[in-house]
N, C-alpha and C. Protein backbone atom coordinates (compact mmCIF):
# COMPACT_ATOMS: atom_id res chain seq x y z
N UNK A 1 4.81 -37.35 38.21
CA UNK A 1 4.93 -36.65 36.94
C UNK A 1 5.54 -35.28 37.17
N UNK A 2 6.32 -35.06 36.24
CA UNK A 2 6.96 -33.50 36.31
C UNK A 2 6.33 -32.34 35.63
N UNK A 3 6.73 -31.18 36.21
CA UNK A 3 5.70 -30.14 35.52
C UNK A 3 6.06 -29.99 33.55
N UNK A 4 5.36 -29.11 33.25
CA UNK A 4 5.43 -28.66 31.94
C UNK A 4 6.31 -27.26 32.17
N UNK A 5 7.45 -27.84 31.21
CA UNK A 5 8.12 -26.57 30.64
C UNK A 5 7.47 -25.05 29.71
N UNK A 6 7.47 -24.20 30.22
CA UNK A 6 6.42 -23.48 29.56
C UNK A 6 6.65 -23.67 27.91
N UNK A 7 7.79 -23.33 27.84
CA UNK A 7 8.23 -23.06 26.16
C UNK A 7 7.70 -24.56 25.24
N UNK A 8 7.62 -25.65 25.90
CA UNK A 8 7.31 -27.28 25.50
C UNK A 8 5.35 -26.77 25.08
N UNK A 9 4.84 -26.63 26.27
CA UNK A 9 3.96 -26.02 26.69
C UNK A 9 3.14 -25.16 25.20
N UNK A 10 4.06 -24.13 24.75
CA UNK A 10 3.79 -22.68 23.69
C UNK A 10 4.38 -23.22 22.76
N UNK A 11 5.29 -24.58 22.38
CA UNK A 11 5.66 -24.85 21.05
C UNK A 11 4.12 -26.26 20.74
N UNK A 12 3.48 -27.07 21.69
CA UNK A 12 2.64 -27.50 21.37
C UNK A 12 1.26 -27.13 20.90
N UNK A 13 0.99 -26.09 21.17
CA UNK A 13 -0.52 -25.38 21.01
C UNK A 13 -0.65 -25.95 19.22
N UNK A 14 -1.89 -26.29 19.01
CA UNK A 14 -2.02 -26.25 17.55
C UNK A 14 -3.53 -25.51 17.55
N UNK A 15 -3.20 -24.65 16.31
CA UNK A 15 -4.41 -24.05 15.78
C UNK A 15 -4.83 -24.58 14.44
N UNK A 16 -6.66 -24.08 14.77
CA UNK A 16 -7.06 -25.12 13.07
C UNK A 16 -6.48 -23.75 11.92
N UNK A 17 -6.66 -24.52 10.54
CA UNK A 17 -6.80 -23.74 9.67
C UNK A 17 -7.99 -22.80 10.07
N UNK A 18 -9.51 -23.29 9.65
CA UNK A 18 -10.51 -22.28 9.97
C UNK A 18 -10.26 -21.39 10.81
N UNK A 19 -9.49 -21.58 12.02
CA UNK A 19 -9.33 -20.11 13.19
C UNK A 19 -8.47 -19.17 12.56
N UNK A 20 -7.71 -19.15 11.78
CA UNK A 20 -6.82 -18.62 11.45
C UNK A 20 -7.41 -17.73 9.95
N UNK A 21 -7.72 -18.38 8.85
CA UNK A 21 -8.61 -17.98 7.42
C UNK A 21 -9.77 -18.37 7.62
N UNK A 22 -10.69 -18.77 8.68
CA UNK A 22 -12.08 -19.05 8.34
C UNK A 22 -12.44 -17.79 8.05
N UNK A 23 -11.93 -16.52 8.41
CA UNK A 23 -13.08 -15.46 8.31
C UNK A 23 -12.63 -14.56 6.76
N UNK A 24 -11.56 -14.98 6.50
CA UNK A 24 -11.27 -14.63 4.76
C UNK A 24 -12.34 -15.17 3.61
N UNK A 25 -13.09 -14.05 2.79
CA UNK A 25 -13.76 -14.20 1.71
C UNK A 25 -12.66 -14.89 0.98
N UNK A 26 -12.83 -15.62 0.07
CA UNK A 26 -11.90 -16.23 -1.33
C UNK A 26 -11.21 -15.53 -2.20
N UNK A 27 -11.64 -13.80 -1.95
CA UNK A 27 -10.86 -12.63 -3.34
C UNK A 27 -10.03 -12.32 -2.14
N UNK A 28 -10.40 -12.42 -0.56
CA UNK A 28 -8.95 -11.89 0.46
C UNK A 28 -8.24 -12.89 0.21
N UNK A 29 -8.40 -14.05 0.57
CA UNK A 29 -7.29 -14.98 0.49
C UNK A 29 -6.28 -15.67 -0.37
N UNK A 30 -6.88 -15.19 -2.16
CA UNK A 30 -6.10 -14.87 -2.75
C UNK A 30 -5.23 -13.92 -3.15
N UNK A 31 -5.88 -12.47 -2.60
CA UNK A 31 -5.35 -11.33 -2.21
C UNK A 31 -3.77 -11.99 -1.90
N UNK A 32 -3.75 -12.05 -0.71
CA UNK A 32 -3.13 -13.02 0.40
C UNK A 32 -1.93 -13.66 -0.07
N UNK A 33 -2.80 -14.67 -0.85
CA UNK A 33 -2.11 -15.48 -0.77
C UNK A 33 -0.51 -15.03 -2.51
N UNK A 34 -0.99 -14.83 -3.35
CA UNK A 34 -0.66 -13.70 -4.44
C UNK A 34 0.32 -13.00 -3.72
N UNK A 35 0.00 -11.87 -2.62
CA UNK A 35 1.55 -11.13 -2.41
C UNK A 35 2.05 -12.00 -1.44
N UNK A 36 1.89 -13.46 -0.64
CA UNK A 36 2.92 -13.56 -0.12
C UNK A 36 4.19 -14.38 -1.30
N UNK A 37 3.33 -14.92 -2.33
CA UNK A 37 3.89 -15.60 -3.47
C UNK A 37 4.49 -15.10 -3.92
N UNK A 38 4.24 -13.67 -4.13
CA UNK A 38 5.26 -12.59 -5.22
C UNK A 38 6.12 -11.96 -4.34
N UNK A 39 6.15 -12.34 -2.63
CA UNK A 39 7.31 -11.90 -2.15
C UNK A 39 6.91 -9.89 -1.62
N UNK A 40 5.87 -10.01 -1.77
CA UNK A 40 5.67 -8.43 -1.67
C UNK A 40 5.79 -8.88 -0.06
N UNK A 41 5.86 -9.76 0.81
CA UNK A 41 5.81 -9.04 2.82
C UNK A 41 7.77 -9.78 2.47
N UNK A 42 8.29 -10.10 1.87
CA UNK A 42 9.16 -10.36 1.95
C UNK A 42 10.41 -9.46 2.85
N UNK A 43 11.48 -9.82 2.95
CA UNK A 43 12.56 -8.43 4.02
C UNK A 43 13.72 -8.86 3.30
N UNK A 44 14.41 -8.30 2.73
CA UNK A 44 13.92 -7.10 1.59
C UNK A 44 12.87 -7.17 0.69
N UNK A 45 11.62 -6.20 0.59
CA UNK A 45 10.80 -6.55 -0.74
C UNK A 45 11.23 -6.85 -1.38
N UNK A 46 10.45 -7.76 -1.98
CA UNK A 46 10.81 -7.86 -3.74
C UNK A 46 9.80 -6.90 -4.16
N UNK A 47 10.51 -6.27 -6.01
CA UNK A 47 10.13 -5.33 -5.88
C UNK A 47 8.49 -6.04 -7.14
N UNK A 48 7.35 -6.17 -6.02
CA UNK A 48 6.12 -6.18 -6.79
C UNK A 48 5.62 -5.29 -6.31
N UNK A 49 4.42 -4.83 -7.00
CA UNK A 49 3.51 -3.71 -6.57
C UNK A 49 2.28 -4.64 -6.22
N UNK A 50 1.36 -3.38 -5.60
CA UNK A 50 0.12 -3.63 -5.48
C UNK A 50 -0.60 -3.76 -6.86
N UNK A 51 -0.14 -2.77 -8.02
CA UNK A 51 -0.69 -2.67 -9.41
C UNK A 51 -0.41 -3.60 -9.93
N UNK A 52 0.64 -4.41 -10.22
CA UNK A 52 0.98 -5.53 -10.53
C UNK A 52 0.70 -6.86 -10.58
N UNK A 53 0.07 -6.78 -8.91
CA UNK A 53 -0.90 -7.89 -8.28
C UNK A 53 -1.76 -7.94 -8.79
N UNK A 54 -2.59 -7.00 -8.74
CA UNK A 54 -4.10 -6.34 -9.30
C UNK A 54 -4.39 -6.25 -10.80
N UNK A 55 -3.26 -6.15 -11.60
CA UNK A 55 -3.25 -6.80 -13.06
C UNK A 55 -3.60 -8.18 -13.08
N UNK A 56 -2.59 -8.72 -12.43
CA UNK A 56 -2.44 -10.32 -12.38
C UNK A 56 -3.95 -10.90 -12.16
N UNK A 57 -4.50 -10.47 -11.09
CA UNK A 57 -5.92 -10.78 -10.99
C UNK A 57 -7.21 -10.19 -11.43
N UNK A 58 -6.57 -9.27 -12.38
CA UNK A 58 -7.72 -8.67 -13.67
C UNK A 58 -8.73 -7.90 -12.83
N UNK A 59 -8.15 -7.52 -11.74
CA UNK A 59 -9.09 -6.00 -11.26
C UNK A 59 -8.62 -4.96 -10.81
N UNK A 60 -8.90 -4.12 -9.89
CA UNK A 60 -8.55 -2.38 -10.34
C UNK A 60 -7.70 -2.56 -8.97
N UNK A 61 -6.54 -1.60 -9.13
CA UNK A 61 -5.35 -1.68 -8.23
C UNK A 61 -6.44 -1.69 -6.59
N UNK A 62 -7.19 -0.40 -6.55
CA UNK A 62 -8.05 -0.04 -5.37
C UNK A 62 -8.73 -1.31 -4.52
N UNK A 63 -8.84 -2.07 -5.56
CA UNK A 63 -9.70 -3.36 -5.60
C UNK A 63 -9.34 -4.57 -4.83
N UNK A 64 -7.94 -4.74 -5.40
CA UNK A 64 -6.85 -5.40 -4.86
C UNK A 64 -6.38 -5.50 -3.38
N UNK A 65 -6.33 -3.78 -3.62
CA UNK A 65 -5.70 -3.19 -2.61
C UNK A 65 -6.82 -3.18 -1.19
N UNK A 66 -7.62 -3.12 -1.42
CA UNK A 66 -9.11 -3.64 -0.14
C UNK A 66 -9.07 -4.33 0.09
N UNK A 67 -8.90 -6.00 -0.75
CA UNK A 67 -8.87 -7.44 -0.22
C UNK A 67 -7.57 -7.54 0.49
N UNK A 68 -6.35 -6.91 0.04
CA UNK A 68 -5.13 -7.06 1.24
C UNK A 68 -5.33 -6.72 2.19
N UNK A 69 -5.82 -5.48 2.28
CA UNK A 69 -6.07 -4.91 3.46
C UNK A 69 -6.78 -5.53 4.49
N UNK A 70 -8.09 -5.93 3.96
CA UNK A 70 -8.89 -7.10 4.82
C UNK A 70 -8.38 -7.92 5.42
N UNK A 71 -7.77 -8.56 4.35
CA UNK A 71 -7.37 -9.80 4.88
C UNK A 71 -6.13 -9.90 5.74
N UNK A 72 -5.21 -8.76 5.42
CA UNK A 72 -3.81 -8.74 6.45
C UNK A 72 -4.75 -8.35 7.86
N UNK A 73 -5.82 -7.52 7.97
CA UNK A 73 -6.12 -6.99 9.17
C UNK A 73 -7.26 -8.62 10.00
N UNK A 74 -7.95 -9.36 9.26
CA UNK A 74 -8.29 -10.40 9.72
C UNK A 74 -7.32 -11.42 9.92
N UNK A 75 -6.16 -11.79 9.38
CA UNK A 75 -5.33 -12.38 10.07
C UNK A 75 -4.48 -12.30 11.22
N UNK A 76 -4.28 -10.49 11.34
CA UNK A 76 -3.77 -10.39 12.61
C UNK A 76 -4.86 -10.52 13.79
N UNK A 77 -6.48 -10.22 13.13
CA UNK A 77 -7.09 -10.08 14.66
C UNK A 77 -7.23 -11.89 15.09
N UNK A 78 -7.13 -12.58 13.83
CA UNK A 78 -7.02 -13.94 14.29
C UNK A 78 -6.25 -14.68 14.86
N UNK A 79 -5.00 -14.06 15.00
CA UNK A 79 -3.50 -14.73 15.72
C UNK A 79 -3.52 -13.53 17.00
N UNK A 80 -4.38 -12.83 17.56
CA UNK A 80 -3.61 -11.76 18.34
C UNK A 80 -3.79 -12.47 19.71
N UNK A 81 -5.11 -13.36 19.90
CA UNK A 81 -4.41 -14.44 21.03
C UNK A 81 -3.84 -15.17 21.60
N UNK A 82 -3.18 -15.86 20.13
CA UNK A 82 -1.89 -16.39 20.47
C UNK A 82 -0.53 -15.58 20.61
N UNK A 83 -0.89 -14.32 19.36
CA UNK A 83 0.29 -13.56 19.44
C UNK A 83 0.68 -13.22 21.81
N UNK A 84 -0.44 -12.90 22.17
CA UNK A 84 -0.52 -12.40 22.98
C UNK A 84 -0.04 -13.63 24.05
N UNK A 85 -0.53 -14.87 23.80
CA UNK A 85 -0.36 -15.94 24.94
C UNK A 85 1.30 -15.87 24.70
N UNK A 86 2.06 -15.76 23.29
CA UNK A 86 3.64 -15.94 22.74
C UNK A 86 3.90 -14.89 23.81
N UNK A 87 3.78 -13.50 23.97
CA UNK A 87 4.08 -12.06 24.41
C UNK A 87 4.25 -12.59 26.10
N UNK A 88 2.85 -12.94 26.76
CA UNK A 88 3.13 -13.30 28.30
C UNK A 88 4.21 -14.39 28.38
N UNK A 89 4.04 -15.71 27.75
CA UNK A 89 4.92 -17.05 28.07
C UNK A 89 6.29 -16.28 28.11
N UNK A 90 7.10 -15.42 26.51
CA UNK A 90 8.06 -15.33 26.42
C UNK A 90 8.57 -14.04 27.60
N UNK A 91 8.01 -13.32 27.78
CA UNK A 91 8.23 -12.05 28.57
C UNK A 91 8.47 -13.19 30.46
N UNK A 92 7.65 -13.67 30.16
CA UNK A 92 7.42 -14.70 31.83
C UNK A 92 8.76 -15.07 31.82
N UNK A 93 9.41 -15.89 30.95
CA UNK A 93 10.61 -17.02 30.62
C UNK A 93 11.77 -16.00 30.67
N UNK A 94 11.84 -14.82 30.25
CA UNK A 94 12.78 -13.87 30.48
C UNK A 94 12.98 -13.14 31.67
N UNK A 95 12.17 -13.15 32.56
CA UNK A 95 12.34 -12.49 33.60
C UNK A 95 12.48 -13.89 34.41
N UNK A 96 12.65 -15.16 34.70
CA UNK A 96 13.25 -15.99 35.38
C UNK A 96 14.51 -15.76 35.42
């Protein structure tokens, strides 16, 4: 048998849903899910607001604006091991 290509290797990994949003309350993950719909992480924004959002879901901009926050900051601490396994594999594969 031949070895594993690393990159074969880092394109197979699968993660569950739960590892990823298990730790999102239901007002983050619609938070969430709302600005990625309206294009607000988009490149170039589109131009939505946070107030806008926070209309849409009939509570106070501040309000809104906490469940994004949450929830963008629990999704990154939930990918930062893979982000990190992506960071060594690809950094490894470049210096060959």
């Amino acid at each position: 048998m031949g070895s594993i290509v690393s990159h074969s290797a880092r394109s197979a990994m699968t993660v569950s849903l739960d590892q990823i949003f298990g730790s999102l309350t239901m007002r983050q993950l619609s938070a969430i899910v709302q600005a990625l719909e309206r294009g607000y992480y988009n490149l170039p924004k589109r131009n939505i607001s946070i107030e806008e959002m926070a209309r849409n879901a009939g509570i106070a901009r501040s309000t809104f604006e906490e469940h994004l926050r949450k929830a963008e900051t629990k999704l990154l601490l939930a990918i930062r091991p893979y982000a990190r396994i992506a960071y060594i594999s690809r950094n490894k594969d470049e210096k060959l």
